[in-house]
C-alpha atoms as a PDB file:
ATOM      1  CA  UNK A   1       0.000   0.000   0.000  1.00  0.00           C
ATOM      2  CA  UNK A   2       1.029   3.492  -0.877  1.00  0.00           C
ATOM      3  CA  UNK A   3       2.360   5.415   2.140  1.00  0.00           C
ATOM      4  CA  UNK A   4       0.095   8.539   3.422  1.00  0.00           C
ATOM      5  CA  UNK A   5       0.876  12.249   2.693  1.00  0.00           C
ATOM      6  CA  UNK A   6       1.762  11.998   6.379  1.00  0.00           C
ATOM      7  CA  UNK A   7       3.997   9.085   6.221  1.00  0.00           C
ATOM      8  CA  UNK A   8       6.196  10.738   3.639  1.00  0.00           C
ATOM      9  CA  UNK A   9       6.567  13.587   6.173  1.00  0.00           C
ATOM     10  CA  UNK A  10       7.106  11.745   9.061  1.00  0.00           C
ATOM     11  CA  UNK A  11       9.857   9.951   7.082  1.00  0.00           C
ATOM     12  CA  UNK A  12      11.435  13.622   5.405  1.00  0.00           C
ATOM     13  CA  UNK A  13      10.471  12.158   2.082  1.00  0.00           C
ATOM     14  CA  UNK A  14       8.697  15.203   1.815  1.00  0.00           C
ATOM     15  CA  UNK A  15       9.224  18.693   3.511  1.00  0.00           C
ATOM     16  CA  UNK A  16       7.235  19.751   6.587  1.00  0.00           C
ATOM     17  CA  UNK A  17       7.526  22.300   9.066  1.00  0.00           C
ATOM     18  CA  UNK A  18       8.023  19.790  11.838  1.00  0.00           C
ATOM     19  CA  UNK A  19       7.482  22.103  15.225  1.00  0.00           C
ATOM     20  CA  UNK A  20       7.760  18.547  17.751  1.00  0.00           C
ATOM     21  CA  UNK A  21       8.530  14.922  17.650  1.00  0.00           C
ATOM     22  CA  UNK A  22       9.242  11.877  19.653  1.00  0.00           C
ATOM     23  CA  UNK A  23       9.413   8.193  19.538  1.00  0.00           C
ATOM     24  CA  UNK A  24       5.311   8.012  19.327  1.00  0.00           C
ATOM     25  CA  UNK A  25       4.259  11.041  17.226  1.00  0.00           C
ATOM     26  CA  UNK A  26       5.501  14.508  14.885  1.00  0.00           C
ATOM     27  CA  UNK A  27       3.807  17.677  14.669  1.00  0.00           C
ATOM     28  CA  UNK A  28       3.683  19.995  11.934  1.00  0.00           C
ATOM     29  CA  UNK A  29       2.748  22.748  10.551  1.00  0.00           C
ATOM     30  CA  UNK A  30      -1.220  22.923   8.128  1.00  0.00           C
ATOM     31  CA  UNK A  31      -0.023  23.527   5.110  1.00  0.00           C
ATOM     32  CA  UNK A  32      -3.785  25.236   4.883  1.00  0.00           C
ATOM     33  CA  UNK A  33      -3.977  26.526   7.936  1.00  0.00           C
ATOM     34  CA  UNK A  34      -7.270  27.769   9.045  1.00  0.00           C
ATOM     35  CA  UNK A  35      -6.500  29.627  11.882  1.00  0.00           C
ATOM     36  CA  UNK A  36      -3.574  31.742  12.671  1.00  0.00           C
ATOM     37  CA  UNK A  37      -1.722  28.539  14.408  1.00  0.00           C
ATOM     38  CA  UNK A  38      -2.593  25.426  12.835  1.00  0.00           C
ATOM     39  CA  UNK A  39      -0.864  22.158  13.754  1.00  0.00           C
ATOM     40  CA  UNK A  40      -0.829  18.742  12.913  1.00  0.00           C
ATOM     41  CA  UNK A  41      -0.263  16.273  15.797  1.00  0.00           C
ATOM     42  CA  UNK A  42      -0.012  12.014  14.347  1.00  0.00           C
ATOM     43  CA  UNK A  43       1.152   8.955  15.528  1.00  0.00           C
ATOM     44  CA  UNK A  44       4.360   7.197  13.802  1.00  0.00           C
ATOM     45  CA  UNK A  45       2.577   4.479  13.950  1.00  0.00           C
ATOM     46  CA  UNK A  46      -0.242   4.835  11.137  1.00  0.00           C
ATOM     47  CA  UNK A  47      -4.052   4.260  12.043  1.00  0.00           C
ATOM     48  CA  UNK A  48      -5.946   4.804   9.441  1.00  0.00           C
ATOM     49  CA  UNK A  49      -8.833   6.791  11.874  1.00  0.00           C
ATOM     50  CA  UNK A  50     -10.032   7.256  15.335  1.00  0.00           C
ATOM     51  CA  UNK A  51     -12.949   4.498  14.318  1.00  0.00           C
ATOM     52  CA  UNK A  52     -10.320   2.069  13.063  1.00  0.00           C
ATOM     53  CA  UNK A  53      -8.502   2.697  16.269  1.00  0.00           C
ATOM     54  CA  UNK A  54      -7.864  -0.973  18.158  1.00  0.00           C
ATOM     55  CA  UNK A  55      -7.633  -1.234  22.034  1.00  0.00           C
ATOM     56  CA  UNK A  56      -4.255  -1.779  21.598  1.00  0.00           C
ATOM     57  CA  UNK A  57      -4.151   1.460  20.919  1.00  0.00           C
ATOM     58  CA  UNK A  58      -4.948   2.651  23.765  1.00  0.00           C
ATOM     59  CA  UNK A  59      -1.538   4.176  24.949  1.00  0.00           C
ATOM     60  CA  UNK A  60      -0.384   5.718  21.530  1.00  0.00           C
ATOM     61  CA  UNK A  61      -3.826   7.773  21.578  1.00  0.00           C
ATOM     62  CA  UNK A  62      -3.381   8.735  25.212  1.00  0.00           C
ATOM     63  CA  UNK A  63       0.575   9.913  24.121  1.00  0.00           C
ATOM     64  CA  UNK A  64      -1.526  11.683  21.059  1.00  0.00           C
ATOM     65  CA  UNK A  65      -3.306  13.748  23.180  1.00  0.00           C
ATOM     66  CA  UNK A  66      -1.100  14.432  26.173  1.00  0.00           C
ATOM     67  CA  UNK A  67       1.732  15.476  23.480  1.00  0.00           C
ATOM     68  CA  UNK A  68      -1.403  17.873  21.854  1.00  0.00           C
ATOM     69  CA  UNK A  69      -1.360  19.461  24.960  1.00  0.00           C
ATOM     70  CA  UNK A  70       2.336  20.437  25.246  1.00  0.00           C
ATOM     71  CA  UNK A  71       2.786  21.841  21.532  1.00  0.00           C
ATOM     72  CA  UNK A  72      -0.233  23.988  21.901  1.00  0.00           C
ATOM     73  CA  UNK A  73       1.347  25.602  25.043  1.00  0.00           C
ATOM     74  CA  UNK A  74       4.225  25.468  23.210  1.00  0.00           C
ATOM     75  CA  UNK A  75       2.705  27.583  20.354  1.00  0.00           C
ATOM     76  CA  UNK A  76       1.508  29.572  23.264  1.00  0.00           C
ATOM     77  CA  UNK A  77      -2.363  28.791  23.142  1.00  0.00           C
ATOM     78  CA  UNK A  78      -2.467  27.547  26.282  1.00  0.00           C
ATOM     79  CA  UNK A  79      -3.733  30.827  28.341  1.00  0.00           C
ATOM     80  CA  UNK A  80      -6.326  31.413  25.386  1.00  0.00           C
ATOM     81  CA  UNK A  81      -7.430  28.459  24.472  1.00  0.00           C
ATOM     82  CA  UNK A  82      -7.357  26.054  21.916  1.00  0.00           C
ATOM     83  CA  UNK A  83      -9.494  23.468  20.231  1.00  0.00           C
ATOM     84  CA  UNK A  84      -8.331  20.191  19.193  1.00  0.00           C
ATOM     85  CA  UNK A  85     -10.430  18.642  16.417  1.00  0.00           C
ATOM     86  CA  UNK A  86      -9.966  14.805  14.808  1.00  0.00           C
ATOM     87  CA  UNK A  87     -11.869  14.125  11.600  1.00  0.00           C
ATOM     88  CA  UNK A  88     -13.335  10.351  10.762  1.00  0.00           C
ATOM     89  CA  UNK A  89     -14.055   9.456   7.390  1.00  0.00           C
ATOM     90  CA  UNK A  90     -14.495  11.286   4.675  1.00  0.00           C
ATOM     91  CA  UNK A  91     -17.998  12.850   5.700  1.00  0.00           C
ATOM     92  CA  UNK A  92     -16.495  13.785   9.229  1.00  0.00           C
ATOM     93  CA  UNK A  93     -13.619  15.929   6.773  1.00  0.00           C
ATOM     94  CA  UNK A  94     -10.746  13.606   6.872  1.00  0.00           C
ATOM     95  CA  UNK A  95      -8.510  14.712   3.820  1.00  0.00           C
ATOM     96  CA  UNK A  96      -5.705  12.034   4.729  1.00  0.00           C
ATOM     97  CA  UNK A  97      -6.733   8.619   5.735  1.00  0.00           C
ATOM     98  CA  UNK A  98      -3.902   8.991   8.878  1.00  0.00           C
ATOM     99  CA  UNK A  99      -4.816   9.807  11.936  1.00  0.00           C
ATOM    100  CA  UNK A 100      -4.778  13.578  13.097  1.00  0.00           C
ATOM    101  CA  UNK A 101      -5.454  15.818  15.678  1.00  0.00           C
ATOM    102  CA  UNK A 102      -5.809  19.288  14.203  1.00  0.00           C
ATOM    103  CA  UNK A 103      -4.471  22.035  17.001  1.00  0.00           C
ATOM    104  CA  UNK A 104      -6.233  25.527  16.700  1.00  0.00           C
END
């Protein structure tokens, strides 16, 4: 299978503004953004979507979320505010079928 837009990033196949990674996940910069910060939290490890997500999961999503967390402050949201939005399927506004935690 062909890897994901987000694969090739994660692997610097392709260029990405890369703002935080670890073992688990990278962060990058929208390359749409739609708000004035707009990043891109994913796992390494490639899940299709949250629905598709396995128990097994279980600790790679919590990572996901806690890691969210500490960009946005990092990007200095954290004493406004900040949403963090995950699209499923293609009706829910999924793009790239890897999944994504939107920080805005």
């Amino acid at each position: 299978m062909a890897k994901t837009l987000f694969e090739k990033i994660i692997a610097r196949e392709i260029p990405g503004q890369i703002v935080y990674e670890d073992d688990h996940v990278v962060a990058f910069r929208d390359i749409e953004p739609q708000a004035p910060v707009h990043v891109l939290i994913v796992p390494r490890q490639p899940i299709p979507r949250i629905g598709e997500a396995a128990p097994s999961d279980h600790t790679v999503l919590g990572h996901l979320l806690l890691k969210a967390a500490e960009v946005a402050a990092k990007e200095g949201l954290a004493e406004r505010g900040y949403r963090l939005v995950i699209n499923n399927g293609s009706h829910g506004g999924e793009a790239v079928p890897h999944l994504h935690v939107h920080i805005l």
